[in-house]
C-alpha atoms as a PDB file:
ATOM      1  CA  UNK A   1       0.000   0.000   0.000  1.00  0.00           C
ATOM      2  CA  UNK A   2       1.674   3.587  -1.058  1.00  0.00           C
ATOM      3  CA  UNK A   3       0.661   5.960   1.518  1.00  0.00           C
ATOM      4  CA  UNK A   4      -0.077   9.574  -0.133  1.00  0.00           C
ATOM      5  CA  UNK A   5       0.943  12.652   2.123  1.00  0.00           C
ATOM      6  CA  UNK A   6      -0.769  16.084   1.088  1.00  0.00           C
ATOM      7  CA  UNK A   7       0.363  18.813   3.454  1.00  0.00           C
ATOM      8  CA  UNK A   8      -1.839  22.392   2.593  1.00  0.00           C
ATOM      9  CA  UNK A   9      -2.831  25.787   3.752  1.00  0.00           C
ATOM     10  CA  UNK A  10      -6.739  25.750   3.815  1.00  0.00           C
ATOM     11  CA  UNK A  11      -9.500  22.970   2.507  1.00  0.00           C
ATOM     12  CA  UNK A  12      -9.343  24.425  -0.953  1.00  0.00           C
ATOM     13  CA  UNK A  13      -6.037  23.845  -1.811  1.00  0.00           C
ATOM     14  CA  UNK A  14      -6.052  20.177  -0.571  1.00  0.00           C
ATOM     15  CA  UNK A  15      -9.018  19.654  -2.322  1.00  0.00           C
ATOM     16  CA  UNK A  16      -6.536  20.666  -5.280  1.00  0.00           C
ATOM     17  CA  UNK A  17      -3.671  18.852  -4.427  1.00  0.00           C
ATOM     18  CA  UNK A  18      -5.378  16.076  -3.656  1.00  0.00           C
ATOM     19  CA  UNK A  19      -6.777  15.970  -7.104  1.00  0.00           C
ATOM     20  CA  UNK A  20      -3.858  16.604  -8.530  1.00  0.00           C
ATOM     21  CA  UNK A  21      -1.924  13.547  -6.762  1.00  0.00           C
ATOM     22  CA  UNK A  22      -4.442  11.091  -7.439  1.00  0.00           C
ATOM     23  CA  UNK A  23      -4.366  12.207 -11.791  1.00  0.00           C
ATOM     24  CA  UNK A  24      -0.401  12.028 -11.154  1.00  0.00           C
ATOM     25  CA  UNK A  25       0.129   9.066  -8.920  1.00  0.00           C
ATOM     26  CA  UNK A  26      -3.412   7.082  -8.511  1.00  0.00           C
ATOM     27  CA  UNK A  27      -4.104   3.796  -9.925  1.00  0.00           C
ATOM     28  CA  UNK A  28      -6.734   3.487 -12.427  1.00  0.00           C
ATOM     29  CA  UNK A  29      -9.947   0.251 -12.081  1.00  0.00           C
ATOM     30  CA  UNK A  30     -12.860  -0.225 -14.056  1.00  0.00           C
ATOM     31  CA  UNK A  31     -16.429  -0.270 -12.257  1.00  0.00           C
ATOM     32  CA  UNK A  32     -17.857  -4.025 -12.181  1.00  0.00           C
ATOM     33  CA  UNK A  33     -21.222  -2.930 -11.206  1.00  0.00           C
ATOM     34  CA  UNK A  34     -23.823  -0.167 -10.361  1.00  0.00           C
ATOM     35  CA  UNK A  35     -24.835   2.535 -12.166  1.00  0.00           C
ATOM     36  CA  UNK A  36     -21.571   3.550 -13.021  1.00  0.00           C
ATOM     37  CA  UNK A  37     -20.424   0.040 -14.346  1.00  0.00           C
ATOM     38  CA  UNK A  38     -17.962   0.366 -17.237  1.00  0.00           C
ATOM     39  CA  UNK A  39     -16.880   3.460 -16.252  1.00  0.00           C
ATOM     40  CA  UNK A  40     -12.876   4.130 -15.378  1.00  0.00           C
ATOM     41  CA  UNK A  41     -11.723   5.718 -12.370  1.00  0.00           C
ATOM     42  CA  UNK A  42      -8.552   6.843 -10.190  1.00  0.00           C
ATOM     43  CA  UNK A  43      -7.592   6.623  -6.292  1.00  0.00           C
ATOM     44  CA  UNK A  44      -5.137   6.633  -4.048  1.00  0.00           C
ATOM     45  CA  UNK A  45      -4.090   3.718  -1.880  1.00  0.00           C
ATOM     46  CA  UNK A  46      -4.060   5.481   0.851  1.00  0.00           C
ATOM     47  CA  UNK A  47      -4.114   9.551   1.641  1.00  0.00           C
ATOM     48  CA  UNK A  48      -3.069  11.391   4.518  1.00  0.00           C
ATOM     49  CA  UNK A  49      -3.911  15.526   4.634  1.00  0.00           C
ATOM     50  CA  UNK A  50      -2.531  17.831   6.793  1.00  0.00           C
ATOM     51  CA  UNK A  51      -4.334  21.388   6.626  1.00  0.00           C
ATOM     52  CA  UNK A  52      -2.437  24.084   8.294  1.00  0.00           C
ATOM     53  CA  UNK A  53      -5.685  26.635   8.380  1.00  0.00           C
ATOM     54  CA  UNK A  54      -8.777  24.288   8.661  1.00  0.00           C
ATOM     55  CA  UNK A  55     -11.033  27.198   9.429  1.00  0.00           C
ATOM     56  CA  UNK A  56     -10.645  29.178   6.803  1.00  0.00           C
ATOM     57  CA  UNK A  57     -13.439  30.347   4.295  1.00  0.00           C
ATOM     58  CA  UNK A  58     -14.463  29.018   2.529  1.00  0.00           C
ATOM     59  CA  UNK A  59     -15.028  25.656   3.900  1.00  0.00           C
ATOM     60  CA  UNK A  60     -15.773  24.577  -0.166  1.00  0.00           C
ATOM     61  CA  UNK A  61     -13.362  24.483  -2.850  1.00  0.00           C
ATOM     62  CA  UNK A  62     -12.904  27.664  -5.210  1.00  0.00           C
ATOM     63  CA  UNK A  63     -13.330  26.097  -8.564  1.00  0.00           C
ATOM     64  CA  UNK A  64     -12.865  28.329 -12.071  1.00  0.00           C
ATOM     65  CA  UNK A  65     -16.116  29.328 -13.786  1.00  0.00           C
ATOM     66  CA  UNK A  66     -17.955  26.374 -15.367  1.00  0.00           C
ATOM     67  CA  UNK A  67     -16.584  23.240 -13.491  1.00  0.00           C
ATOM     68  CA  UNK A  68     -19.174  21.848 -10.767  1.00  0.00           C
ATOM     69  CA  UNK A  69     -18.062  22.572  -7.028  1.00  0.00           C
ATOM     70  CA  UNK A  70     -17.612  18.743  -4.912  1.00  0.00           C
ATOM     71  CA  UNK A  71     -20.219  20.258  -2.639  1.00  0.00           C
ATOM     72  CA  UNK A  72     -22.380  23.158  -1.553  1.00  0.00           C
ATOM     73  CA  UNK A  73     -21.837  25.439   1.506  1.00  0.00           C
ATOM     74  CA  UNK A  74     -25.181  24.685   2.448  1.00  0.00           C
ATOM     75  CA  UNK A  75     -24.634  20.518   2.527  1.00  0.00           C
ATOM     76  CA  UNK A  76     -21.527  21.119   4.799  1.00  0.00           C
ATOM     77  CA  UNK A  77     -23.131  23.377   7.146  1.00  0.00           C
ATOM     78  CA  UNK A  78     -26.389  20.793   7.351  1.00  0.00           C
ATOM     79  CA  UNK A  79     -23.686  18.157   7.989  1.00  0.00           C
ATOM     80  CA  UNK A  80     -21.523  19.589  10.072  1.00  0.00           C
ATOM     81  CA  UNK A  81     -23.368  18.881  13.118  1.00  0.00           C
ATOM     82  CA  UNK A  82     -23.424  15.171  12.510  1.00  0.00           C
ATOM     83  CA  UNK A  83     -19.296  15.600  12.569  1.00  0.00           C
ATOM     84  CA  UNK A  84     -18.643  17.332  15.444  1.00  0.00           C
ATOM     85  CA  UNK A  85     -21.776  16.330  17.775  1.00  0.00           C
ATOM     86  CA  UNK A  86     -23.374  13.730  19.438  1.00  0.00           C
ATOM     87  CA  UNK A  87     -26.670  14.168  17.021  1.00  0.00           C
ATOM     88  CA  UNK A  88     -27.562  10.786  15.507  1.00  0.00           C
ATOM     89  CA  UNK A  89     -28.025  10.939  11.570  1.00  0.00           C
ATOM     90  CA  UNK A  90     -31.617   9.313  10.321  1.00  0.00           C
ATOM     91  CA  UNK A  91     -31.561   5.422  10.851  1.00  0.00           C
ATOM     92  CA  UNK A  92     -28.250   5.609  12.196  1.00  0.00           C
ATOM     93  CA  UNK A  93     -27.648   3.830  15.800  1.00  0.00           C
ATOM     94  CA  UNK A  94     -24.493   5.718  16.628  1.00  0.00           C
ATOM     95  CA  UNK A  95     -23.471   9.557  16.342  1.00  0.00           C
ATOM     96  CA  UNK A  96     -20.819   9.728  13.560  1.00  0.00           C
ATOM     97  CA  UNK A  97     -18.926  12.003  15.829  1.00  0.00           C
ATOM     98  CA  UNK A  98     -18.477   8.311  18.289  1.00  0.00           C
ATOM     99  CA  UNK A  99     -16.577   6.725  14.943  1.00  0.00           C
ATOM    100  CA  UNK A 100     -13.770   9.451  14.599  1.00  0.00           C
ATOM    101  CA  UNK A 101     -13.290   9.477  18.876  1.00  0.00           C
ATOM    102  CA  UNK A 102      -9.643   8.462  18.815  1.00  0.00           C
ATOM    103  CA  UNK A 103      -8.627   6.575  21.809  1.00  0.00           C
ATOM    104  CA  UNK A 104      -5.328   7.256  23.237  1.00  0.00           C
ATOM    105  CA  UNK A 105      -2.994   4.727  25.562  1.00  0.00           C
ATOM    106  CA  UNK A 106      -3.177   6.435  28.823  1.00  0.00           C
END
């Protein structure tokens, strides 16, 4: 497994970088199944991101004029609260926030 480091200043630019290390270094497969079956796609083993200025605006990629943003400001801020609370998301049985608790030795 190749392990991927991105180190960046804000969410936009590793949204960037990680794009751009995943056209330059990701494998590509073929989709067996589902609606995308047939279709070609890239990834990375394995990525680790380091952002230096998480809270910077905007919490969305800046893309140029005419390509599609990943997301919308308004689906982060609606799932924020899932992230970083204890609110359960609809027929879920455990807050997401409970699977990214890291537990460290004491």
């Amino acid at each position: 497994m190749k392990i991927s480091v991105i180190e960046a200043r804000d969410l936009s630019e590793a949204w960037f970088l990680c794009l751009r290390k995943t056209l330059a270094e990701g494998y590509e497969y073929k989709i067996e199944r589902g609606s995308y079956a047939g279709q070609r796609r890239k990834e990375l083993d394995f990525a680790v991101v380091q952002v230096r200025n998480p809270g910077t605006r905007s919490l969305i990629p800046d893309v140029p004029q005419g390509v599609p943003p990943p997301t919308s400001i308004e689906y982060v801020e609606s799932y924020l609260p899932y992230l970083m609370t204890a609110h359960k998301a609809e027929g879920s049985s455990i807050p997401t926030v409970s699977i990214w608790r890291i537990k460290y030795p004491r």
